[in-house]
PDB file of N, CA and C in Angstrom:
ATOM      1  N   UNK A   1      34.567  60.018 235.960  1.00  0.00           N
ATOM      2  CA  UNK A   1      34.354  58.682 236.473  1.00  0.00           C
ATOM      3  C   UNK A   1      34.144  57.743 235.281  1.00  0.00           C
ATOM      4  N   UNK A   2      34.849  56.328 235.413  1.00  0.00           N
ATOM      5  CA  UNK A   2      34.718  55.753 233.961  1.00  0.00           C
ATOM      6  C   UNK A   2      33.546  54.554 234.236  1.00  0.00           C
ATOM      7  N   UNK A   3      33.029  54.096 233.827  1.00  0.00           N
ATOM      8  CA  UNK A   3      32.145  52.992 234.174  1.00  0.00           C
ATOM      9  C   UNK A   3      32.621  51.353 235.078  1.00  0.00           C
ATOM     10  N   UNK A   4      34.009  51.290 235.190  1.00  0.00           N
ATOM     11  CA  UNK A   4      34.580  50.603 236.740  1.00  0.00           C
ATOM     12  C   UNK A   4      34.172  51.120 237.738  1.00  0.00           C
ATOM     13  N   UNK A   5      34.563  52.689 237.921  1.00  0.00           N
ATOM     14  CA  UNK A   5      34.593  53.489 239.077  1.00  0.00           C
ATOM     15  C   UNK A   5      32.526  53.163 239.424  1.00  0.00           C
ATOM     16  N   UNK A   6      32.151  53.709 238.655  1.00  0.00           N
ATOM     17  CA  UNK A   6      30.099  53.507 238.654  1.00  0.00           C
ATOM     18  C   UNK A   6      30.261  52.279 239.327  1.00  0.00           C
ATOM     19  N   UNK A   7      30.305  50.719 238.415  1.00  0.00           N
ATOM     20  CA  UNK A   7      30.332  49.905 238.992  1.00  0.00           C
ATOM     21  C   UNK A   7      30.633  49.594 240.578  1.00  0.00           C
ATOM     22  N   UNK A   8      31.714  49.900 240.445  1.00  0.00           N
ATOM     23  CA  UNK A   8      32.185  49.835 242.304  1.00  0.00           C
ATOM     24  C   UNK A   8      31.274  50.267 242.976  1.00  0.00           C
ATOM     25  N   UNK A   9      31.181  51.650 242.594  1.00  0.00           N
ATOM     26  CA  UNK A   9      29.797  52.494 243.645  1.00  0.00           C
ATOM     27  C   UNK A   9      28.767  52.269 243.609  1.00  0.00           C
ATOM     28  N   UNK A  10      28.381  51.528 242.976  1.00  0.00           N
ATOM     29  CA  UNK A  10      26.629  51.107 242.736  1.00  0.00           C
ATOM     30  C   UNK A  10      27.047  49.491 242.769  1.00  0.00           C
ATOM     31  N   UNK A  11      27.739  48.705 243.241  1.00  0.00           N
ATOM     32  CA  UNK A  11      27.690  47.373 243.208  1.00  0.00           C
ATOM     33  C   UNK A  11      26.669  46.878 244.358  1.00  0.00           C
ATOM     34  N   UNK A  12      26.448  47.482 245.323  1.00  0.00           N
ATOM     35  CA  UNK A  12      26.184  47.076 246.676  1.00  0.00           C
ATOM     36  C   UNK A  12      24.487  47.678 246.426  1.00  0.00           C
ATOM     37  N   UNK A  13      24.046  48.438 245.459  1.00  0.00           N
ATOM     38  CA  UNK A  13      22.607  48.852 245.222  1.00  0.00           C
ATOM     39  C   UNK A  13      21.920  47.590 244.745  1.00  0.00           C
ATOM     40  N   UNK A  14      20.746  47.657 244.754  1.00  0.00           N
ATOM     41  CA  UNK A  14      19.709  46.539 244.334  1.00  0.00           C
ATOM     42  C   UNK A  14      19.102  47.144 243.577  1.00  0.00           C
ATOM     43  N   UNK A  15      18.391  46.341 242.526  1.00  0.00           N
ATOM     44  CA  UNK A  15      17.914  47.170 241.370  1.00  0.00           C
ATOM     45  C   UNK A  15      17.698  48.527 241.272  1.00  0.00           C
ATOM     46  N   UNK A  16      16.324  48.791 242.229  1.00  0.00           N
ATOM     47  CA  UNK A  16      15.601  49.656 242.229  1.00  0.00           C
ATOM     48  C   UNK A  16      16.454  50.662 242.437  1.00  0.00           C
ATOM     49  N   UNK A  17      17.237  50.708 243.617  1.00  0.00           N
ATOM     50  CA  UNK A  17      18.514  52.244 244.299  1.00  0.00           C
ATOM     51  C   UNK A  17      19.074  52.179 243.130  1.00  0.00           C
ATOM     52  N   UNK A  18      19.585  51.198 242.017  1.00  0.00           N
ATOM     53  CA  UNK A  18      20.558  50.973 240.852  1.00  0.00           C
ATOM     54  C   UNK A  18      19.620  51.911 239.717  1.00  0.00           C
ATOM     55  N   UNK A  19      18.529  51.817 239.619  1.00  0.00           N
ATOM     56  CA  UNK A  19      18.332  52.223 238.616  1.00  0.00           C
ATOM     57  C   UNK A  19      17.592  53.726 239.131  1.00  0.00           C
ATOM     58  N   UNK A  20      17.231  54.319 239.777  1.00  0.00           N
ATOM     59  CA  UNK A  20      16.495  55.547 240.708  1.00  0.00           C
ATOM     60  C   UNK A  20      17.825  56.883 240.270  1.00  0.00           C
ATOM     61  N   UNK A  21      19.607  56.120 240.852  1.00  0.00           N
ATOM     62  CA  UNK A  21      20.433  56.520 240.085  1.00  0.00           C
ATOM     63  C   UNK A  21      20.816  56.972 239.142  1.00  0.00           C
ATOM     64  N   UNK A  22      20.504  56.104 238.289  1.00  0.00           N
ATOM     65  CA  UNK A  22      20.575  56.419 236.422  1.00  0.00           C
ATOM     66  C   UNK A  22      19.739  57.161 236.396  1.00  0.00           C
ATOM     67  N   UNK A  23      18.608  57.291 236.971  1.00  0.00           N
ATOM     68  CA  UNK A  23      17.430  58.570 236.426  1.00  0.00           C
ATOM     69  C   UNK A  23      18.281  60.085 236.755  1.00  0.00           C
ATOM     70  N   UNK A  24      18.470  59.467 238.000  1.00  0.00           N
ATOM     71  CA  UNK A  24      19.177  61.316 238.685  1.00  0.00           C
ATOM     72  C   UNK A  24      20.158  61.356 237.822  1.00  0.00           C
ATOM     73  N   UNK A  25      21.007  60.313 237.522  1.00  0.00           N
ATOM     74  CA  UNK A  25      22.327  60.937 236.437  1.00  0.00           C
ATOM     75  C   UNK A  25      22.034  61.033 235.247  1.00  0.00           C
ATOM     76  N   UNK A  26      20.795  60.576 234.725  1.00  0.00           N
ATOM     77  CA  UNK A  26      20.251  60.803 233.021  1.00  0.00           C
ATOM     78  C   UNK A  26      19.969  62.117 233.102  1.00  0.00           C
ATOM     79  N   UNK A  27      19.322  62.699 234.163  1.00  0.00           N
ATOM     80  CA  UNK A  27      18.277  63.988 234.050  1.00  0.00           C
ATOM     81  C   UNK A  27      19.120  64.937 234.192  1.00  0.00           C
ATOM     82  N   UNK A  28      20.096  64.481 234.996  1.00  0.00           N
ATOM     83  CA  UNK A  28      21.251  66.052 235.293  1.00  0.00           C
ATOM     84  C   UNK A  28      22.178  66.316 233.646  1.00  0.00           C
ATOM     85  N   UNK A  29      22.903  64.887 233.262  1.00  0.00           N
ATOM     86  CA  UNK A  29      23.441  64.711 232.101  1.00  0.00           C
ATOM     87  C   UNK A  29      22.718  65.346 231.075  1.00  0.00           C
ATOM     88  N   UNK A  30      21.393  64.933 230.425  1.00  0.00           N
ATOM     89  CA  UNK A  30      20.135  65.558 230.237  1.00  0.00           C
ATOM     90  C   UNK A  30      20.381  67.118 230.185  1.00  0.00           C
ATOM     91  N   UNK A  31      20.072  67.605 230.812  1.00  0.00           N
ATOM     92  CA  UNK A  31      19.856  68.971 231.591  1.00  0.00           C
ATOM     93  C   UNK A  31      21.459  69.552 231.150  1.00  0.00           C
ATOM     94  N   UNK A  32      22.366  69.447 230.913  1.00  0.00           N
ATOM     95  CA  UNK A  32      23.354  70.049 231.232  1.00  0.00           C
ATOM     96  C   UNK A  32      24.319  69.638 229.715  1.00  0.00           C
ATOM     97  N   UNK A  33      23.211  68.967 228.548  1.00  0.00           N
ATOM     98  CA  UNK A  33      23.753  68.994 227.268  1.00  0.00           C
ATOM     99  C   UNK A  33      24.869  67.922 226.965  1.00  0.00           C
ATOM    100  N   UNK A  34      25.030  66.931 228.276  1.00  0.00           N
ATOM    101  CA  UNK A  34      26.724  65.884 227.948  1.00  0.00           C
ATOM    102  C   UNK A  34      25.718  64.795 227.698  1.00  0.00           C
ATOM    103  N   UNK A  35      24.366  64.626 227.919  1.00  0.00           N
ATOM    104  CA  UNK A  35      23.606  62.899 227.461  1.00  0.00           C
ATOM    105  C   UNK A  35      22.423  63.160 226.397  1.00  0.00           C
ATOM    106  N   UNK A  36      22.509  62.580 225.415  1.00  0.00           N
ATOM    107  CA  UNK A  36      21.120  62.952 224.746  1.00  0.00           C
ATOM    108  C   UNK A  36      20.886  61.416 224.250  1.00  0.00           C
ATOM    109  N   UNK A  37      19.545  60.961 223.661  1.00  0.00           N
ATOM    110  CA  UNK A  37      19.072  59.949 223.418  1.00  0.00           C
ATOM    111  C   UNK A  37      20.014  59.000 222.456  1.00  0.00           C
ATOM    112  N   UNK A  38      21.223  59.679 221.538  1.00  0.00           N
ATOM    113  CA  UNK A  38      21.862  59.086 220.504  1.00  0.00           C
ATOM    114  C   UNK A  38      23.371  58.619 221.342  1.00  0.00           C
ATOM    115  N   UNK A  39      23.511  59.556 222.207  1.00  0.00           N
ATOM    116  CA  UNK A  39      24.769  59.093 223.394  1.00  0.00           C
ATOM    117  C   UNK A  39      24.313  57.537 223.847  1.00  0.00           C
ATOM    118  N   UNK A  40      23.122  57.885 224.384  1.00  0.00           N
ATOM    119  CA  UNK A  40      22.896  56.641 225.166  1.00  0.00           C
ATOM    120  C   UNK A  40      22.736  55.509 224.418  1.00  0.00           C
ATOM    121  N   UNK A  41      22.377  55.446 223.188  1.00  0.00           N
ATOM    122  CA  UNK A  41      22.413  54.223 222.458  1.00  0.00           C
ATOM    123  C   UNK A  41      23.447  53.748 221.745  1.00  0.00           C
ATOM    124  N   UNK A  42      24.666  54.355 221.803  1.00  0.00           N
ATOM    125  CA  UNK A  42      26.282  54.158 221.258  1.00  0.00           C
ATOM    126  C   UNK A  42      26.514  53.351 222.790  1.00  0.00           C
ATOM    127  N   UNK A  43      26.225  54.520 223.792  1.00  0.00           N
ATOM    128  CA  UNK A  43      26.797  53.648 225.054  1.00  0.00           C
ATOM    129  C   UNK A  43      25.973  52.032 224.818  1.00  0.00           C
ATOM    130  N   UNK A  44      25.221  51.832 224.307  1.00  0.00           N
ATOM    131  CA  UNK A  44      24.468  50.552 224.199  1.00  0.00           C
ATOM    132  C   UNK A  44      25.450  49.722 223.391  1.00  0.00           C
ATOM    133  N   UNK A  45      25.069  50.282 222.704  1.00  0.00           N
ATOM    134  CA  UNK A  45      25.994  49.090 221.126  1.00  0.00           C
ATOM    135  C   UNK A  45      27.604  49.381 221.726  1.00  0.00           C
ATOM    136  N   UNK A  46      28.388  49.879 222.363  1.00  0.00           N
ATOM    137  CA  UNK A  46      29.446  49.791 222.848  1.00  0.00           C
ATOM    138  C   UNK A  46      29.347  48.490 223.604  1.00  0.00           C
ATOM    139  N   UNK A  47      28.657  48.607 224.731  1.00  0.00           N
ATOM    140  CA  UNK A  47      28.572  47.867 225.783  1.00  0.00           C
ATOM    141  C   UNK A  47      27.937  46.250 225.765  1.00  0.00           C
ATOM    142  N   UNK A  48      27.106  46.436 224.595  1.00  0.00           N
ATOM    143  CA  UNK A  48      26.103  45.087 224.454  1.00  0.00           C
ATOM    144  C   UNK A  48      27.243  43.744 224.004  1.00  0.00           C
ATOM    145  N   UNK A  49      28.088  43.923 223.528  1.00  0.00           N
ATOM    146  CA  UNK A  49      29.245  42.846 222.864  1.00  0.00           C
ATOM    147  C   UNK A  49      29.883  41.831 224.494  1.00  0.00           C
ATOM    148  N   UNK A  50      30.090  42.865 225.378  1.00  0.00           N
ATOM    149  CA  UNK A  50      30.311  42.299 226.867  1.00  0.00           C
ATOM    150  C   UNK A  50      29.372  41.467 227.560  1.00  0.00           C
ATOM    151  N   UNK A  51      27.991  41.803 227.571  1.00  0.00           N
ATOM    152  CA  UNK A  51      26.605  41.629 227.884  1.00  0.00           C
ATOM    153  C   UNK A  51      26.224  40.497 227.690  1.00  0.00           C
ATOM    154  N   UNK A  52      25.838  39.574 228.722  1.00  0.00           N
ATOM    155  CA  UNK A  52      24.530  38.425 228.039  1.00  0.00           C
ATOM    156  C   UNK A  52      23.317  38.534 227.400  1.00  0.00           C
ATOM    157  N   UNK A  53      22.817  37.979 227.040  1.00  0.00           N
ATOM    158  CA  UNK A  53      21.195  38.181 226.034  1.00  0.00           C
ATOM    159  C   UNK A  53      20.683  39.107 227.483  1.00  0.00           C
ATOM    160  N   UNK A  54      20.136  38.195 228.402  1.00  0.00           N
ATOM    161  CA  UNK A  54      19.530  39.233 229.735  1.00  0.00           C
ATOM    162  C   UNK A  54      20.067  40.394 229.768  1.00  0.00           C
ATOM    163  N   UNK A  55      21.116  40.623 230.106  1.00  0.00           N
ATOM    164  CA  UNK A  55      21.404  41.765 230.117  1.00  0.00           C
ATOM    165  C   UNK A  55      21.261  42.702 229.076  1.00  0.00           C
ATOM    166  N   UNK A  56      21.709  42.287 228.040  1.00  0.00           N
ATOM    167  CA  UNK A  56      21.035  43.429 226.886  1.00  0.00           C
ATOM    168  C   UNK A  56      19.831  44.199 227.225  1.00  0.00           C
ATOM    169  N   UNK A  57      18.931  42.815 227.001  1.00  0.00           N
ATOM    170  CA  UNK A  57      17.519  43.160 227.402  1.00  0.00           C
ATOM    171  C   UNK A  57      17.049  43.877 228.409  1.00  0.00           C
ATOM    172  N   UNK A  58      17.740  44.044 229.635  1.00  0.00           N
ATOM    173  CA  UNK A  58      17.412  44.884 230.844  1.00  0.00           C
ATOM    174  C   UNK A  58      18.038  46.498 230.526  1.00  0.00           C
ATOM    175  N   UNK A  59      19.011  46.059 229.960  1.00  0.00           N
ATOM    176  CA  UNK A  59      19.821  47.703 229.237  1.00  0.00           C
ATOM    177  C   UNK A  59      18.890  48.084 228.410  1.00  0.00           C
ATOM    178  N   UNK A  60      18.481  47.588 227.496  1.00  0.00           N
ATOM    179  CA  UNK A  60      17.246  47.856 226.735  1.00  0.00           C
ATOM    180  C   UNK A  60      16.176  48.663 227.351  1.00  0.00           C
ATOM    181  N   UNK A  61      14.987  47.755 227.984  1.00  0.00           N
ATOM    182  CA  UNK A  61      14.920  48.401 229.065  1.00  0.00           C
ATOM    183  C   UNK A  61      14.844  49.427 229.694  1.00  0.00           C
ATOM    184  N   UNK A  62      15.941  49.752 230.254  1.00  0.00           N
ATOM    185  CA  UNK A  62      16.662  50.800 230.898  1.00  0.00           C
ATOM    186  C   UNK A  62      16.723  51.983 229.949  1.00  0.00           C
ATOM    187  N   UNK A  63      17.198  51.768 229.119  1.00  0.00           N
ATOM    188  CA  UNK A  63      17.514  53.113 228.324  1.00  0.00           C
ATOM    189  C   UNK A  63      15.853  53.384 228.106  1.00  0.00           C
ATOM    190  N   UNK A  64      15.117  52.388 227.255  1.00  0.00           N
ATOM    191  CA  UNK A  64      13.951  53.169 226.866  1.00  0.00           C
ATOM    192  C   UNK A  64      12.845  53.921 228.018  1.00  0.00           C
ATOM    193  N   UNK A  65      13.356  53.668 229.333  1.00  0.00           N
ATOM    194  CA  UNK A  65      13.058  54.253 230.844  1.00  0.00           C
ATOM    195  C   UNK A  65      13.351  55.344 230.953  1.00  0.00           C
ATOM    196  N   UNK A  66      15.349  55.676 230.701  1.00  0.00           N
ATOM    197  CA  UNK A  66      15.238  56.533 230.507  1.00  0.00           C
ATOM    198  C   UNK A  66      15.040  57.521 229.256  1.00  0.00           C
ATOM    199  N   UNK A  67      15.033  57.696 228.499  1.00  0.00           N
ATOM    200  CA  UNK A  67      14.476  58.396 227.461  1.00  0.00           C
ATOM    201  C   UNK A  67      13.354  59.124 227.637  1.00  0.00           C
ATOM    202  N   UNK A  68      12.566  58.323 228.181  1.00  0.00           N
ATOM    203  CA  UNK A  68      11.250  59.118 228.743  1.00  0.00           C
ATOM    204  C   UNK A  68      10.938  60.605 229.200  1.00  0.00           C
TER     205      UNK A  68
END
């Protein structure tokens, strides 16, 4: 699934279901050796150039949520 396909499927979530998500898919990813803390921050600096200031900041955020 590429991050369009995510989008589509999680467009209709509100934060909270949006981000409850990312936990279950961090922890399995996580768990199963394809996500580790240095993945997720490439996916950052990939993605942040598209992004408004807010949004950064909520990705921000987000990642340091999940990391936890």
């Amino acid at each position: 699934m590429d991050l369009q396909d995510f989008y589509n499927m999680q467009s209709n979530k509100d934060g909270d279901e949006l981000m409850s998500t990312l936990e279950e898919m961090t922890r399995e990813q996580k768990a199963s050796g394809e996500l580790n803390n240095t993945k997720m921050e490439e996916i950052y600096e990939m993605l942040a150039p598209m992004l408004t200031e807010q949004q950064c900041e909520k990705m921000r955020e987000v990642i340091k949520r999940l990391k936890e």
